[in-house]
N, C-alpha and C. Protein backbone atom coordinates (compact mmCIF):
# COMPACT_ATOMS: atom_id res chain seq x y z
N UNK A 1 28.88 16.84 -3.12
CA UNK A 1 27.72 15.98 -3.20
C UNK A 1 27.55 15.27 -1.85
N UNK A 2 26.33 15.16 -1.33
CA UNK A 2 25.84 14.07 -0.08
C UNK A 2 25.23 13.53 -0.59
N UNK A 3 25.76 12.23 0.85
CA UNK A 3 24.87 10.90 0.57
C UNK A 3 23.02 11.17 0.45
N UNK A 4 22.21 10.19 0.17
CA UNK A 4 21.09 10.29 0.20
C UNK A 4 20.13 9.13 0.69
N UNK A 5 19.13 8.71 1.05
CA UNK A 5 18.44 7.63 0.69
C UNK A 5 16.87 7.69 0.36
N UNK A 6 16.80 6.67 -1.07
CA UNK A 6 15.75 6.80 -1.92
C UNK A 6 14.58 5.55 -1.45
N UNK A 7 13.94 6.53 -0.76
CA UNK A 7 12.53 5.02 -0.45
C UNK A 7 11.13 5.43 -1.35
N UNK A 8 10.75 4.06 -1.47
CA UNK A 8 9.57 4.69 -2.54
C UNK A 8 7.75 4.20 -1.89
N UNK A 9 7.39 4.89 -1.83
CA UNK A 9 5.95 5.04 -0.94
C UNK A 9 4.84 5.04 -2.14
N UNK A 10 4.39 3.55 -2.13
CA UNK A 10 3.07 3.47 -3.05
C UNK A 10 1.59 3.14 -1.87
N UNK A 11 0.96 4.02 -2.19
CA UNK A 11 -0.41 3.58 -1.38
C UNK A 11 -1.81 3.03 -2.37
N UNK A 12 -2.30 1.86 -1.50
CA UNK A 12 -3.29 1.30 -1.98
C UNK A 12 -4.27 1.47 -1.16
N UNK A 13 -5.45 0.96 -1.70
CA UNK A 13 -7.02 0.98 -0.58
C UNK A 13 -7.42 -0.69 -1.06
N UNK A 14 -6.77 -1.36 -1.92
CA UNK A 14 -7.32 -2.71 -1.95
C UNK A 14 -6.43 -3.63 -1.71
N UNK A 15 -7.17 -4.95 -1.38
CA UNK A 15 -5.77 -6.00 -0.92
C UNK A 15 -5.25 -6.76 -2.43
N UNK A 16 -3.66 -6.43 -2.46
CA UNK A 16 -3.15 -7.26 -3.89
C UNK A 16 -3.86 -9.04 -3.99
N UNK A 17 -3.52 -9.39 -5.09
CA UNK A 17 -3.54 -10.51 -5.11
C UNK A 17 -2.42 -11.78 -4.68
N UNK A 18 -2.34 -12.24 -3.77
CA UNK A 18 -0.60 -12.64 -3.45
C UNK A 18 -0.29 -14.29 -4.19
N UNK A 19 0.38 -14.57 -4.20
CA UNK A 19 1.00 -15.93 -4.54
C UNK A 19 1.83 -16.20 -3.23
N UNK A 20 1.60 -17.35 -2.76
CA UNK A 20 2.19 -17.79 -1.07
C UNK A 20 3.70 -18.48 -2.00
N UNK A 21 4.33 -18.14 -1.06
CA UNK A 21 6.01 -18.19 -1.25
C UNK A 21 5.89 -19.49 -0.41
N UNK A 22 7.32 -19.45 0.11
CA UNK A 22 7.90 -20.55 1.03
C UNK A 22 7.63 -19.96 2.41
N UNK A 23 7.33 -20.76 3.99
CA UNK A 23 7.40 -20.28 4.89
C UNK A 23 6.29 -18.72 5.27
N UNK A 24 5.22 -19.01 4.32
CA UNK A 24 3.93 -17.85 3.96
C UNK A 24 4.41 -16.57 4.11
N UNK A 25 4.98 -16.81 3.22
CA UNK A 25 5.60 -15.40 2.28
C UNK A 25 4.95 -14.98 1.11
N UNK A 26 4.52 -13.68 1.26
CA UNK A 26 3.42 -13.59 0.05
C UNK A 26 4.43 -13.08 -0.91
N UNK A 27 4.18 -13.09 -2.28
CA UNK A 27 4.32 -12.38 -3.34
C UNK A 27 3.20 -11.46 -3.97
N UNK A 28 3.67 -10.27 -4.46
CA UNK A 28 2.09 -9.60 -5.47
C UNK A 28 2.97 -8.68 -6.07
N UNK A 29 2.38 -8.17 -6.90
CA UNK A 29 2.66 -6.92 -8.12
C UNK A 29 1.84 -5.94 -7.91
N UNK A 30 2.23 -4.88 -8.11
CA UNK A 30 0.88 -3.85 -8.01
C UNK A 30 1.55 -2.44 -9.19
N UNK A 31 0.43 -2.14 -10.26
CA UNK A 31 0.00 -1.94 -11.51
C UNK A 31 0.46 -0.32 -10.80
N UNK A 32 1.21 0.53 -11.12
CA UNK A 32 0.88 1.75 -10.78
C UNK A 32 1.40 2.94 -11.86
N UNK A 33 0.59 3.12 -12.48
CA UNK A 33 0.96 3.64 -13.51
C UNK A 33 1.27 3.74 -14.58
N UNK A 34 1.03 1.95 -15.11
CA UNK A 34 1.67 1.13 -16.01
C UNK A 34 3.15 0.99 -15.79
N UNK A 35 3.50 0.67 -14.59
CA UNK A 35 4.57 -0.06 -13.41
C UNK A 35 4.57 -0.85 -12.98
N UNK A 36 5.06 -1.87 -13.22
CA UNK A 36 4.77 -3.26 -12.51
C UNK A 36 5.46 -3.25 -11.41
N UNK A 37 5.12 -2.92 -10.02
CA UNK A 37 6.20 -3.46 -9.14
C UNK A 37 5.84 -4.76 -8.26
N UNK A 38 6.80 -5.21 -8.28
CA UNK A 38 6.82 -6.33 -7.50
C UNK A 38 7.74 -6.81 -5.91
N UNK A 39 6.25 -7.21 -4.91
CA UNK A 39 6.99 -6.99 -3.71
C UNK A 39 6.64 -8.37 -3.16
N UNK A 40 7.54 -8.56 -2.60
CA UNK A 40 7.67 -10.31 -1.32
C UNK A 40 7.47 -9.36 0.18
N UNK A 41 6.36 -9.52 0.99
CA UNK A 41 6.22 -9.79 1.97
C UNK A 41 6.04 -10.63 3.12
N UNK A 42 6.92 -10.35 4.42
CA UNK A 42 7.08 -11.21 5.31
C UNK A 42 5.36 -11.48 5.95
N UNK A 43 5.21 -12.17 6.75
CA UNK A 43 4.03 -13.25 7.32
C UNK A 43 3.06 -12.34 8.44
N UNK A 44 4.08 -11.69 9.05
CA UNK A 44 3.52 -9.98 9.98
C UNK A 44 3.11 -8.92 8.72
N UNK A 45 3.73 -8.58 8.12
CA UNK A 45 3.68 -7.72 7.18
C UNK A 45 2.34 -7.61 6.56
N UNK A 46 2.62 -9.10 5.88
CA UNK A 46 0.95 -9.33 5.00
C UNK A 46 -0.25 -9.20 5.97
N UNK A 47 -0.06 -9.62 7.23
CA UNK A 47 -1.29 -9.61 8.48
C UNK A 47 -1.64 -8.38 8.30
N UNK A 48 -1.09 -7.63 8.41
CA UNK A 48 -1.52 -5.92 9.04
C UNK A 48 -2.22 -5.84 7.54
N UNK A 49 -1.92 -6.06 6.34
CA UNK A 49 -3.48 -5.63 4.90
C UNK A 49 -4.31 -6.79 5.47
N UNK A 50 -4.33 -7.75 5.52
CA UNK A 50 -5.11 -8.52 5.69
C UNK A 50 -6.20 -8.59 6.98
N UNK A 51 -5.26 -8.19 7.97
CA UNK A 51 -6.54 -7.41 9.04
C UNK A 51 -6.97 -6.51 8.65
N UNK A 52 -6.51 -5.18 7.95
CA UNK A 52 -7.30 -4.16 7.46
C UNK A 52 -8.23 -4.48 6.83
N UNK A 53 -8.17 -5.56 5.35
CA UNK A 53 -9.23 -5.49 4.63
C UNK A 53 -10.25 -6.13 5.32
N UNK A 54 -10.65 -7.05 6.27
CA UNK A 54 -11.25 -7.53 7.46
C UNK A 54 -11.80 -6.91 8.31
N UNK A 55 -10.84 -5.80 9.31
CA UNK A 55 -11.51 -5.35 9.96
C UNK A 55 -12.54 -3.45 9.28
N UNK A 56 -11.93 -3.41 8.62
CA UNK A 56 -12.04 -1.95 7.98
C UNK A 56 -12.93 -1.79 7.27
N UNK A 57 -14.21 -0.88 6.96
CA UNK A 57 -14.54 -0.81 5.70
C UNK A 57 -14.52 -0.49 4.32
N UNK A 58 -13.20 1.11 5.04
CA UNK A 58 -12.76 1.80 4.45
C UNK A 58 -11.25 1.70 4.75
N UNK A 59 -10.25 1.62 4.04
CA UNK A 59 -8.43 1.37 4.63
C UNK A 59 -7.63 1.76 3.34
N UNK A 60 -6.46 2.81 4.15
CA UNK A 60 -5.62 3.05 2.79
C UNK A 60 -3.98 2.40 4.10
N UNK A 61 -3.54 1.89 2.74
CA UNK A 61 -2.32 1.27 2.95
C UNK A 61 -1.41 1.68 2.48
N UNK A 62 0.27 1.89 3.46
CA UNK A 62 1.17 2.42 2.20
C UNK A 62 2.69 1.47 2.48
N UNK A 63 2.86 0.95 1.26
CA UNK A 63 3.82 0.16 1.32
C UNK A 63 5.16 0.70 1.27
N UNK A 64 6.53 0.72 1.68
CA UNK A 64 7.09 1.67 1.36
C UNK A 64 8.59 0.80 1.81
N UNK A 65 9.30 0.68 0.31
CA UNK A 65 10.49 0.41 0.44
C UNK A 65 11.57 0.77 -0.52
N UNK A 66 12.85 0.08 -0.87
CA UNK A 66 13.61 0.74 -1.64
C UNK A 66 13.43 -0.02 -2.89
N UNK A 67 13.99 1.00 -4.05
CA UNK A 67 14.16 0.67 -5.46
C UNK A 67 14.91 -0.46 -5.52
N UNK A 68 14.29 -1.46 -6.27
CA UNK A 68 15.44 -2.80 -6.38
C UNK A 68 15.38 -3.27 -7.71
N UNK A 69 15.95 -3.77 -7.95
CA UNK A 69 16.24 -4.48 -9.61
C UNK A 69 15.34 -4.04 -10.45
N UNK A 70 15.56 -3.50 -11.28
CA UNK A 70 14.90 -3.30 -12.85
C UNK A 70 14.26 -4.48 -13.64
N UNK A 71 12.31 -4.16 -13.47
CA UNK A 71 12.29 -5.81 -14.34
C UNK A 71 11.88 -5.07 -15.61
N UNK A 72 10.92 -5.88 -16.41
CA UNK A 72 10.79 -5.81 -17.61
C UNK A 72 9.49 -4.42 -17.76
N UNK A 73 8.98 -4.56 -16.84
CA UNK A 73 7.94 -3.12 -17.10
C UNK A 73 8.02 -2.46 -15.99
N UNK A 74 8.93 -2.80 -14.88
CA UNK A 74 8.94 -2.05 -13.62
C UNK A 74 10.00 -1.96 -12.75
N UNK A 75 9.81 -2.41 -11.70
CA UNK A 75 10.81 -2.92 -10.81
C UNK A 75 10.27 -3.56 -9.16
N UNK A 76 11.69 -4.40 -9.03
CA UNK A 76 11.23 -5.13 -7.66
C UNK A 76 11.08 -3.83 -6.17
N UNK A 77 10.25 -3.59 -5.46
CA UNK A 77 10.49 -3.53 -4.22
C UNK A 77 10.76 -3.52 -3.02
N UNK A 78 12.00 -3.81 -2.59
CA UNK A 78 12.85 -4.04 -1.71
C UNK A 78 12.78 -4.15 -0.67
N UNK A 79 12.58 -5.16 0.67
CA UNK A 79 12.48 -5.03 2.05
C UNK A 79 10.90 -3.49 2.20
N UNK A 80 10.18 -4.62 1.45
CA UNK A 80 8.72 -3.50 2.34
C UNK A 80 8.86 -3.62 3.21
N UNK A 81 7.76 -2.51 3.87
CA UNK A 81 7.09 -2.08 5.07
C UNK A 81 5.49 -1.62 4.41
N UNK A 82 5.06 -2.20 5.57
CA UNK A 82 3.63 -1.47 5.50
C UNK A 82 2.57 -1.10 6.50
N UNK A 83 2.15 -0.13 6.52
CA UNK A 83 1.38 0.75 7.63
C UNK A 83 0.11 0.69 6.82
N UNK A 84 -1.11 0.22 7.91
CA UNK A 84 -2.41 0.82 7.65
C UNK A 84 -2.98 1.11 8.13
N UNK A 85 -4.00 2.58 7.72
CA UNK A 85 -4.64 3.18 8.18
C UNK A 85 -5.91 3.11 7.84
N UNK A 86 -6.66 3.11 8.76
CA UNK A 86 -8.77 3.35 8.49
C UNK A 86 -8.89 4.52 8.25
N UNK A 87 -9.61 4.39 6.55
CA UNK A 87 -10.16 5.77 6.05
C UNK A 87 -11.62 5.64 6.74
N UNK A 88 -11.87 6.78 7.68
CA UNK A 88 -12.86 7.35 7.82
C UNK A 88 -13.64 8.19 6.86
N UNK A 89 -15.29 7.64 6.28
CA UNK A 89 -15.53 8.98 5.67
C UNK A 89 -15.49 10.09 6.31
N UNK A 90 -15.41 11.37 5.53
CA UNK A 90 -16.08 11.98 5.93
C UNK A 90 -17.17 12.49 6.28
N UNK A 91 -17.38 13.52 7.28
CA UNK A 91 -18.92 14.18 7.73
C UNK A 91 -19.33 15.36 7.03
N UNK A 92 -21.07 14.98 6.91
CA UNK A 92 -20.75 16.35 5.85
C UNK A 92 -21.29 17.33 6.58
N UNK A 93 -20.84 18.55 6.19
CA UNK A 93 -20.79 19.79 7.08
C UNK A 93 -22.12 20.16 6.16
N UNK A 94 -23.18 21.13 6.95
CA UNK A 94 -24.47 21.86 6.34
C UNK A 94 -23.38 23.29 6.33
N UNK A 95 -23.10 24.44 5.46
CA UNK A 95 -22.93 25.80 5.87
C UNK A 95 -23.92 26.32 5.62
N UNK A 96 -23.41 27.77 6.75
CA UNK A 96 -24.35 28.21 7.26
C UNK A 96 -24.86 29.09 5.86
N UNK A 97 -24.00 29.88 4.89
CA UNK A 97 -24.58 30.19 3.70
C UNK A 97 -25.79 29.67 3.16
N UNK A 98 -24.72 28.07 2.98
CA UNK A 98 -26.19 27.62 2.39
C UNK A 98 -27.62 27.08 2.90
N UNK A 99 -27.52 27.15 4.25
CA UNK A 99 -28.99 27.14 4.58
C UNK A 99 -29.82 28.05 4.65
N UNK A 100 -31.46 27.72 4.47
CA UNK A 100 -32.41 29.30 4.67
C UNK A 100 -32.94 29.11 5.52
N UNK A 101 -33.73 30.48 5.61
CA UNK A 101 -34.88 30.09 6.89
C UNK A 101 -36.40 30.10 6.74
């Protein structure tokens, strides 16, 4: 048997709802699946959704940390991270099929 490590990658497109901690530390939960997980983010951390939902019109976010304590419908999320990215729509292509002349 080898070692392993288990990180867990949930992506959103909206900003959670947070509860300010101590030292503006957010708290939020996020519903995934009928999963409650629950994550504490640091003060940089929360900036980067919070500029997204600001600057972006369109933004998918992915939070991504380890499995931590077992709660009652889910579990905690461990030392997030989070990266966001601007969803661009897409362009829509005419093909050439389907046009006539």
């Amino acid at each position: 048997m080898i070692a392993g490590k288990l990180e867990i990658t949930i992506k959103i497109n909206e900003l959670p709802q947070p509860k300010d901690i101590e030292n503006g530390w957010q708290h939020f939960d996020l519903d995934c699946d009928r999963q409650i997980i629950s994550a504490t983010a640091k003060v940089k951390i929360w900036k980067k959704l919070t500029d997204a939902a600001s600057n972006y019109s369109q933004w998918v976010g992915a939070i991504v940390g380890k499995l931590g304590q077992q709660a009652e419908q889910g579990f905690v999320l461990e030392k997030p991270n989070i990266q966001v990215f601007e969803r661009k729509p897409k362009a829509e292509t005419t093909s050439a099929l389907g046009a006539t002349s």
